[in-house]
Structure formats: C-alpha cells, structure tokens
C-alpha atoms as a PDB file:
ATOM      1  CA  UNK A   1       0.000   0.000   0.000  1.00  0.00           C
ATOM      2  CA  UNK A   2       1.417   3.470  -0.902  1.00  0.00           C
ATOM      3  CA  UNK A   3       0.954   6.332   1.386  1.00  0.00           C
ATOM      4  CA  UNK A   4       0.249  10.001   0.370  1.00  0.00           C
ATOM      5  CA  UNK A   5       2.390  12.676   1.464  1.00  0.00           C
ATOM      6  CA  UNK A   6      -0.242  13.580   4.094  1.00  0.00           C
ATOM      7  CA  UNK A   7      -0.833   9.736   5.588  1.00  0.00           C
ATOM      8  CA  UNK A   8       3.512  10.378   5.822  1.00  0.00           C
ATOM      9  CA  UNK A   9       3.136  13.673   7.951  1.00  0.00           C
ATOM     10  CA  UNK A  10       0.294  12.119   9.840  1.00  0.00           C
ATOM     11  CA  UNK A  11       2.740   9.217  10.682  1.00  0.00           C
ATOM     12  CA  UNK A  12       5.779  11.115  11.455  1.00  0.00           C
ATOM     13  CA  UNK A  13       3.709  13.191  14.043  1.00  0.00           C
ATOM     14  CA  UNK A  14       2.389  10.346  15.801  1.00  0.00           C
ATOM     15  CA  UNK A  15       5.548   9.164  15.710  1.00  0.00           C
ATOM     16  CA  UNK A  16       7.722  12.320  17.224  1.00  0.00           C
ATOM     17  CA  UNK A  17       4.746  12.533  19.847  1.00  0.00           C
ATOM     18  CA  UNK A  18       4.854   8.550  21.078  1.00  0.00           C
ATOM     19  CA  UNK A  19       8.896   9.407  21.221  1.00  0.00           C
ATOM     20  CA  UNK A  20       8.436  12.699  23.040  1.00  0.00           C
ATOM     21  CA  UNK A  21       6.008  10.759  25.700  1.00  0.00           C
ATOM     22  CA  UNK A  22       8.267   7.918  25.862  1.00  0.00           C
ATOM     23  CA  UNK A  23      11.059  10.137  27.010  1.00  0.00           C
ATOM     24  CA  UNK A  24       8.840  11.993  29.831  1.00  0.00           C
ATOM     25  CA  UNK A  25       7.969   8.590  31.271  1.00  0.00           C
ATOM     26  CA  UNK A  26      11.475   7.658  31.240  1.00  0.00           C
ATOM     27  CA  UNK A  27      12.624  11.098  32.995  1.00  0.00           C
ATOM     28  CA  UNK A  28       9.735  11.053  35.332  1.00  0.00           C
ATOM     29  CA  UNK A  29      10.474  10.349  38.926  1.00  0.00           C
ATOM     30  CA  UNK A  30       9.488   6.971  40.366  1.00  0.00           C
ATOM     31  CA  UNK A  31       7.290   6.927  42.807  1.00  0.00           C
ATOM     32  CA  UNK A  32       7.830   3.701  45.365  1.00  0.00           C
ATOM     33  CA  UNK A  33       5.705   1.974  46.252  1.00  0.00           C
ATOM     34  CA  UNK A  34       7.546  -0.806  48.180  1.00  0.00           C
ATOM     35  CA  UNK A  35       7.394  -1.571  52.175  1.00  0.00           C
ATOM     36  CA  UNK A  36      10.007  -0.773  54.181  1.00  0.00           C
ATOM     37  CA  UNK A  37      10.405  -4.187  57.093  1.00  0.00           C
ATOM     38  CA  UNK A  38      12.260  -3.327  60.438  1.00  0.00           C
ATOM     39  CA  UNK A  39      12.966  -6.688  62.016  1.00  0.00           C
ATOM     40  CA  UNK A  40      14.270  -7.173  65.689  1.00  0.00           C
ATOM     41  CA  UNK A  41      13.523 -10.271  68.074  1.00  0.00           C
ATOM     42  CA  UNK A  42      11.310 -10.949  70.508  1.00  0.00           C
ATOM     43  CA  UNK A  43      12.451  -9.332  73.943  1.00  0.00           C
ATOM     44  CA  UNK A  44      14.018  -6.546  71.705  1.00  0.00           C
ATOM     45  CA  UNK A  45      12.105  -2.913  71.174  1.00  0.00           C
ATOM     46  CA  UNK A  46      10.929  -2.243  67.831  1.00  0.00           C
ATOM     47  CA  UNK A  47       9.624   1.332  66.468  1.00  0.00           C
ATOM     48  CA  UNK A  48       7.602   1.193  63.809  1.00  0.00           C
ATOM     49  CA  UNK A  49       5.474   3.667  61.758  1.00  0.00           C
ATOM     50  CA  UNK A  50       5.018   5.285  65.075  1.00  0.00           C
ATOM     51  CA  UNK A  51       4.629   2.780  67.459  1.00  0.00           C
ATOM     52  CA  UNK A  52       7.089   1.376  69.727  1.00  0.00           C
ATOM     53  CA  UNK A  53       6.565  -2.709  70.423  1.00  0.00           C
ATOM     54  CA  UNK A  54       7.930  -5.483  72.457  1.00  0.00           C
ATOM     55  CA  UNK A  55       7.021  -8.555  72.372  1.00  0.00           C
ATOM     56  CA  UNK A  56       7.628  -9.885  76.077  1.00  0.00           C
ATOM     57  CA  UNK A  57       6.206 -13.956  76.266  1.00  0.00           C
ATOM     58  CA  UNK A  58       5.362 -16.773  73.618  1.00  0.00           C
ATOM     59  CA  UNK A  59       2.786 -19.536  74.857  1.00  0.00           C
ATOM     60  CA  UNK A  60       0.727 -21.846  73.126  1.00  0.00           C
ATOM     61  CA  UNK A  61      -1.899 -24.402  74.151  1.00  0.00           C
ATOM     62  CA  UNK A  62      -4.866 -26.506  73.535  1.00  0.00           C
ATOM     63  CA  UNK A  63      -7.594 -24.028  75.197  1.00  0.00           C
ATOM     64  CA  UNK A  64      -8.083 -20.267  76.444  1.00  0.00           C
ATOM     65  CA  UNK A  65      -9.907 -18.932  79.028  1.00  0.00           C
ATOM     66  CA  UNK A  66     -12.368 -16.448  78.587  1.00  0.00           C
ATOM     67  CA  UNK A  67     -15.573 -14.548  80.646  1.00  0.00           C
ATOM     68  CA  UNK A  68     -17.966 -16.330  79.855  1.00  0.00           C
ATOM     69  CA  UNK A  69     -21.818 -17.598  81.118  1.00  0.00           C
ATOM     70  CA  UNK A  70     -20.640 -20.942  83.184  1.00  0.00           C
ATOM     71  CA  UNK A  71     -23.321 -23.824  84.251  1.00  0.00           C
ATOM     72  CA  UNK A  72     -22.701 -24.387  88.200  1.00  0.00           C
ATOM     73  CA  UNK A  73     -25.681 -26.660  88.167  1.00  0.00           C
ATOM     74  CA  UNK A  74     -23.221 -30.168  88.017  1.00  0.00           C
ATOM     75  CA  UNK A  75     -20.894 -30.500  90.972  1.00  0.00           C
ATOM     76  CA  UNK A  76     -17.386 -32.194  90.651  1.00  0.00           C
ATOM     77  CA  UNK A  77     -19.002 -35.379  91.918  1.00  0.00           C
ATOM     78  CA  UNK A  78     -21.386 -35.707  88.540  1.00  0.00           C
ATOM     79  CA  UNK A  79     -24.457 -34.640  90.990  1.00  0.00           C
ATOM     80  CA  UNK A  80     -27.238 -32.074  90.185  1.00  0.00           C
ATOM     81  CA  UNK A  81     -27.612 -30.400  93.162  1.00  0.00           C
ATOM     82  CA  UNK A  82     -27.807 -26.445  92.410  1.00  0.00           C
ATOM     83  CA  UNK A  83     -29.115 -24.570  89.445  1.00  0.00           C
ATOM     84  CA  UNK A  84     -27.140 -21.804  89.964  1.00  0.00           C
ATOM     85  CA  UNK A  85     -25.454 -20.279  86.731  1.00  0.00           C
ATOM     86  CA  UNK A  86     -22.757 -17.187  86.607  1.00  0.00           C
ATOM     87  CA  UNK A  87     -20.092 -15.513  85.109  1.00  0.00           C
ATOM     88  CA  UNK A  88     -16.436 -17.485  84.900  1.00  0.00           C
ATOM     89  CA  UNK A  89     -13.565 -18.732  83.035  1.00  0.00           C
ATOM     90  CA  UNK A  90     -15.081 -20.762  80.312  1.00  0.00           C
ATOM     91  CA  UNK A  91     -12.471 -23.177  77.967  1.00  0.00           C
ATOM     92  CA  UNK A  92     -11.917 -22.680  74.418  1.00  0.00           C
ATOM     93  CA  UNK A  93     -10.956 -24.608  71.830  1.00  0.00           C
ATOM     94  CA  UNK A  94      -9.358 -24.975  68.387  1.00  0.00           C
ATOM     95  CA  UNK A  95      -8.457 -27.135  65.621  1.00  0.00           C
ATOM     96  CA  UNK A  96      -4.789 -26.743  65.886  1.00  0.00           C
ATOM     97  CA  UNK A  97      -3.281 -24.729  68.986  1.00  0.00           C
ATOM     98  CA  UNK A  98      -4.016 -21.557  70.124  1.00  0.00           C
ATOM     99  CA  UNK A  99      -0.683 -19.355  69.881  1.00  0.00           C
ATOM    100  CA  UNK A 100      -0.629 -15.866  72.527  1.00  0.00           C
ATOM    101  CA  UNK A 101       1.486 -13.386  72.826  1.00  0.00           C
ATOM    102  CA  UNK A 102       2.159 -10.789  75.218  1.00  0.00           C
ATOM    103  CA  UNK A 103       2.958  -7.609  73.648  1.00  0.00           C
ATOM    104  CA  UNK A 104       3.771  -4.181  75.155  1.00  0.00           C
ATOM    105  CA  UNK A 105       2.900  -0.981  72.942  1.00  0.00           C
ATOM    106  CA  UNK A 106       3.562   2.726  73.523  1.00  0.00           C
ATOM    107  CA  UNK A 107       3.664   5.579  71.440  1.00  0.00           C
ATOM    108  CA  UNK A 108       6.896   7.219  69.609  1.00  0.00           C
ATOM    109  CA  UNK A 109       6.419  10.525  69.146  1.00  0.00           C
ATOM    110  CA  UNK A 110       2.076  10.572  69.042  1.00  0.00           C
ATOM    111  CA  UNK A 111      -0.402   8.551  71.304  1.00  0.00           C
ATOM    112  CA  UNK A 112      -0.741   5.438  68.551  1.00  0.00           C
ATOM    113  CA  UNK A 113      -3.660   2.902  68.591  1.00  0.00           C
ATOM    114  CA  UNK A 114      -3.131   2.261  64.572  1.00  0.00           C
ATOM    115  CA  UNK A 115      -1.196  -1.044  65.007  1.00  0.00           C
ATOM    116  CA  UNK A 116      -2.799  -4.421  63.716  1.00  0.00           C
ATOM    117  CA  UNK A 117      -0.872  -7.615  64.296  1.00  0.00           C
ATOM    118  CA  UNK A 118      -0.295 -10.552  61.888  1.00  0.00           C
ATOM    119  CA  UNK A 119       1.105 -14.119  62.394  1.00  0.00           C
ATOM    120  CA  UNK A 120       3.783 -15.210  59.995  1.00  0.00           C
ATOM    121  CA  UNK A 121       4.693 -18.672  60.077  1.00  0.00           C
ATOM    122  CA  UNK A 122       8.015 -20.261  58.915  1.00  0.00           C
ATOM    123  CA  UNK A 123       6.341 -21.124  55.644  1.00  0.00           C
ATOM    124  CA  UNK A 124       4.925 -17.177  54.850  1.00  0.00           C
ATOM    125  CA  UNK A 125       1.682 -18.878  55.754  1.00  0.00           C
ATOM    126  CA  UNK A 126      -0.359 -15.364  57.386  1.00  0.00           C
ATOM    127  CA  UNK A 127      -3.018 -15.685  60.243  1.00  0.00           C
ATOM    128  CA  UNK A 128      -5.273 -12.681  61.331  1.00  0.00           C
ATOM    129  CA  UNK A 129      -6.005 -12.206  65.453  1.00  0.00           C
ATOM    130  CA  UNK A 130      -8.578 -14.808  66.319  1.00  0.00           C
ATOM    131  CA  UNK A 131     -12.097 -13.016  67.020  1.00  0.00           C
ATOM    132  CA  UNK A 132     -12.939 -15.137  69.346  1.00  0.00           C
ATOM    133  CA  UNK A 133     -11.033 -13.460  71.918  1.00  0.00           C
ATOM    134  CA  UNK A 134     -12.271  -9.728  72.718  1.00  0.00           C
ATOM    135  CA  UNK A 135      -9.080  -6.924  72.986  1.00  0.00           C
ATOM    136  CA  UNK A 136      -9.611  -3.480  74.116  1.00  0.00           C
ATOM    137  CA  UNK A 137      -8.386  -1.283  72.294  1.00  0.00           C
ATOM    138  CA  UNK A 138      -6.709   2.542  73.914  1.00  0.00           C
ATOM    139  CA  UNK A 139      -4.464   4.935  72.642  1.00  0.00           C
ATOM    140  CA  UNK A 140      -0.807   4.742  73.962  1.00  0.00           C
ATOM    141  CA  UNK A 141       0.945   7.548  74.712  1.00  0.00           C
ATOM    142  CA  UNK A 142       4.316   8.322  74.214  1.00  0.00           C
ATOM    143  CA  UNK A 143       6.309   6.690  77.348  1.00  0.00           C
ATOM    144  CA  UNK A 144       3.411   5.263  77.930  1.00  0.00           C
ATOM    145  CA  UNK A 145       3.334   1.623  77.998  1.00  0.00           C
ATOM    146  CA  UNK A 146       0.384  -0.784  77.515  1.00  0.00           C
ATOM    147  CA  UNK A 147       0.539  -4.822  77.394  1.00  0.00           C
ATOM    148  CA  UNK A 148      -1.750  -7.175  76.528  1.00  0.00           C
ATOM    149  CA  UNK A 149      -2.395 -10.707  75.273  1.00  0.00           C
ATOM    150  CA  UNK A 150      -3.199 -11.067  71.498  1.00  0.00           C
ATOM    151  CA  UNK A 151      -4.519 -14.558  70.168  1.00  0.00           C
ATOM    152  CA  UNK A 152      -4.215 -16.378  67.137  1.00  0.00           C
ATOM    153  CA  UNK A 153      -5.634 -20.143  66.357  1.00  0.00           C
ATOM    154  CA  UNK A 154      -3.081 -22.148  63.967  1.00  0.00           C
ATOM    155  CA  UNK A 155      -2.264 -25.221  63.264  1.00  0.00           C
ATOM    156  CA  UNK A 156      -0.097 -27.051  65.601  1.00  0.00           C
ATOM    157  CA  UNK A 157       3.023 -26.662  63.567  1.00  0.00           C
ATOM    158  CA  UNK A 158       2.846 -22.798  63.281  1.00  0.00           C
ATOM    159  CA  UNK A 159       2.732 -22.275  66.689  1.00  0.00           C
ATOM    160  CA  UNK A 160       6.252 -23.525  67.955  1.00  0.00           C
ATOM    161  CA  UNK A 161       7.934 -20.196  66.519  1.00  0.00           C
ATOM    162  CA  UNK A 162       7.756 -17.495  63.900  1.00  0.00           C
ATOM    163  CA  UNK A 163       7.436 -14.011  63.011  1.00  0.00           C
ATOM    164  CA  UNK A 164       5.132 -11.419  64.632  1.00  0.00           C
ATOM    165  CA  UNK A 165       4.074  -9.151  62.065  1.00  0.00           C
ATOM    166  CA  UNK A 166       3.349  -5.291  63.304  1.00  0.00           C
ATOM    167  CA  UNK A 167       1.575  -3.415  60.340  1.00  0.00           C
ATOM    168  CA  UNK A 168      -0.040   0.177  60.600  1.00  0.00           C
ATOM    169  CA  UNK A 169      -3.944  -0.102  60.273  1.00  0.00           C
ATOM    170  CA  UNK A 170      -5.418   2.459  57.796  1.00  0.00           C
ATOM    171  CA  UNK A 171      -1.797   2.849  54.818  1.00  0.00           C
ATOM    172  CA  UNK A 172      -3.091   1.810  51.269  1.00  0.00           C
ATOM    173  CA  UNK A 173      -0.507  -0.433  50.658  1.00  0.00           C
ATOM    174  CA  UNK A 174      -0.204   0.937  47.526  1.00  0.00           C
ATOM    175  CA  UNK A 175       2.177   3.984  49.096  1.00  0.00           C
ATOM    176  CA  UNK A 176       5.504   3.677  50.735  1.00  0.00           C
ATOM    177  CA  UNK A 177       5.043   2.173  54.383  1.00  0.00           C
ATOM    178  CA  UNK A 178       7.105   0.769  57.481  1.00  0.00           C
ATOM    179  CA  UNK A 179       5.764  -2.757  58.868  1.00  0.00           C
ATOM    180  CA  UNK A 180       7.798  -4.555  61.609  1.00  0.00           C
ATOM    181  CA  UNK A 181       8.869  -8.112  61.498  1.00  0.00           C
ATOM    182  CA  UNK A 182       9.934  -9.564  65.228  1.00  0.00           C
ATOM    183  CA  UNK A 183      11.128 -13.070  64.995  1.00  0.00           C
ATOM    184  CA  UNK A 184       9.680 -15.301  68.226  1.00  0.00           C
ATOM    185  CA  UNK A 185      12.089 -18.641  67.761  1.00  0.00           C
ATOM    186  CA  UNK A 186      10.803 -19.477  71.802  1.00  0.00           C
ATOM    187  CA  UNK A 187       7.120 -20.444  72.168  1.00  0.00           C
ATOM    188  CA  UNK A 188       6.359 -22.106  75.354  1.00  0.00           C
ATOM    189  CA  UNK A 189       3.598 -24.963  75.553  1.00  0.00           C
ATOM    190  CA  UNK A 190       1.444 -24.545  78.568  1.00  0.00           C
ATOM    191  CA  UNK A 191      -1.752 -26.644  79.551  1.00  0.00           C
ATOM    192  CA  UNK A 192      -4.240 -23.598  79.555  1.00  0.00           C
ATOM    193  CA  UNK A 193      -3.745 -19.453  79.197  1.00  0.00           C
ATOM    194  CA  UNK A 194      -6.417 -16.885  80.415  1.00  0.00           C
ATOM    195  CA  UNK A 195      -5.593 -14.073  78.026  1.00  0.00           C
ATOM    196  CA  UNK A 196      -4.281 -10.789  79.990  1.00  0.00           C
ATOM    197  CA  UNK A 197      -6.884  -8.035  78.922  1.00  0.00           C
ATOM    198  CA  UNK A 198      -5.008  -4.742  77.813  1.00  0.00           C
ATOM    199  CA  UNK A 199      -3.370  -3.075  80.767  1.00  0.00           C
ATOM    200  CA  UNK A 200      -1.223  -0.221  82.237  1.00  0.00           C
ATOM    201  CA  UNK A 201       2.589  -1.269  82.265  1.00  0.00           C
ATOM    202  CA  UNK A 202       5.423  -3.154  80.497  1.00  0.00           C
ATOM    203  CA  UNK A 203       4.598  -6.186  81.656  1.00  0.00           C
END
C-alpha cells in the first residue's frame, strides 16, 4: 500500500509525539511503592510507623480462658444439686493450637492505637487475630506503655515459633510504608492461658 504525502506527515507526528512521551515517562520520577520491614527479636524494642513494640512472652496451648456464662448446676461429683449459673472462666478450643502473645505498645512521638498484628509462620503462611477473643483497644501515649495478650488459632506446627508481624492499620498499601517483622524462635507450651486483657505497664 502506498501512502500520500499527508498519511507520511500524519505518521511522522504520531511518531515524534509517542517518542516525546516515551522520554517523559522515562525522565519522570518513580514513585515507590515498596514496604520498608524493620525486624528485631522478641524481647528486643521495635519502632515502627510510630509505634514502639515489644514482644515480652510466647505460649501456646490446647484451650483459652475467657468470661464467659458458666453452668454451676453439676458438681465435681457428677451430681445435680444447684441450678445456679454465673459468670467465669469458660475453655476454648481450636483445631490446631491456640498461639498468645504478650505484647507491650507505647507511642513514639504521638499517642498510637493504629497497630494491627499478623502471624507469619516459617512457611509465609499469614493468620489474622482470632475473634474469638475480645481486645480493648486505647491509645498509647508516648512513654506510655500498655501490654496485653493477642490470640491467634493455627495449626499445631505454626505455633512452635515465627514471626510477629506489626503493620499500621489504615496505609493503602499501595504507598511507601514501614511494617515490623519480630522473629519469636521461643514459644512455650502450657496446659491452659487466660488471656491478659489490655493493661497499664510493660509487663
């Protein structure tokens, strides 16, 4: 096919114009996008995207113990003899093991209560908090320390050690971040754990 002068100039200005954009992508600035990690281990202070976190004990176990409505009616002997029923410790269960871990949070530089917590096994495998287990949530001040229990249910090989992952709660992750990775390699087994609601303190 033969092309008329003016199908030429057409094509040379497309062609100057695709060049003239290719060379302003190439000399625009890149914007990053990737995730900064901060690692430390557990027992060690971390500081990240405001927050400053410790992770202070590692215990797993079959069951929790939460509040919870609790049948007094049957007596240790197997005998019905009161109908009374109350507030206590009830047991829970999971599939695999229940994995908790005392953490103590303050602020850096700005009372913080933007921190969400993920469980990273030694395979990359992720696991959210379970919701099963209530947390109270406060803001901690800077110098300022809170600790609490947080829960996770896993299976039973993800709970003998891994990585505690610290990630602010609200950041697109589609804009340059800080997460924090603390490495728990000790996990102690334990027959039962009543989670610690959030309190006042270190430890």
């Amino acid at each position: 096919m033969r092309l008329t002068p003016a199908a030429w100039a057409s094509a040379a200005g497309l062609t100057a114009v695709a060049l003239l954009l290719g060379q302003h992508a190439v000399s625009r600035p890149e914007v990053a996008t990737g995730t900064s990690i901060l690692r430390a281990d557990a027992g060690q202070e971390l500081v990240v995207s405001g927050a400053r976190v410790v992770v202070l004990e590692a215990r797993s176990t079959d069951q929790v113990l939460v509040e919870g409505e609790v049948d007094y009616s049957l007596e240790s002997d197997g005998s019905d003899e009161s109908s009374d029923e109350g507030d206590g410790l009830v047991p829970l269960t999971t599939t695999g093991r229940w994995l908790v871990l005392r953490v103590a949070v303050a602020g850096e530089n700005a009372p913080t209560d933007q921190v969400s917590y993920v469980w990273v096994d030694d395979e990359g495998v992720r696991y959210q908090l379970s919701e099963r287990v209530d947390r109270d949530i406060d803001d901690a001040q800077p110098g300022e320390w809170w600790h609490e229990d947080i829960t996770f249910e896993v299976p039973a090989e993800a709970a003998d050690g891994g990585t505690l992952r610290v990630e602010p709660e609200g950041v697109s992750r589609e804009v340059p971040m800080q997460v924090g990775d603390i490495r728990v390699a000790d996990v102690e087994r334990v027959e039962s754990v009543e989670p610690a609601a959030l309190s006042p303190g270190r430890s």
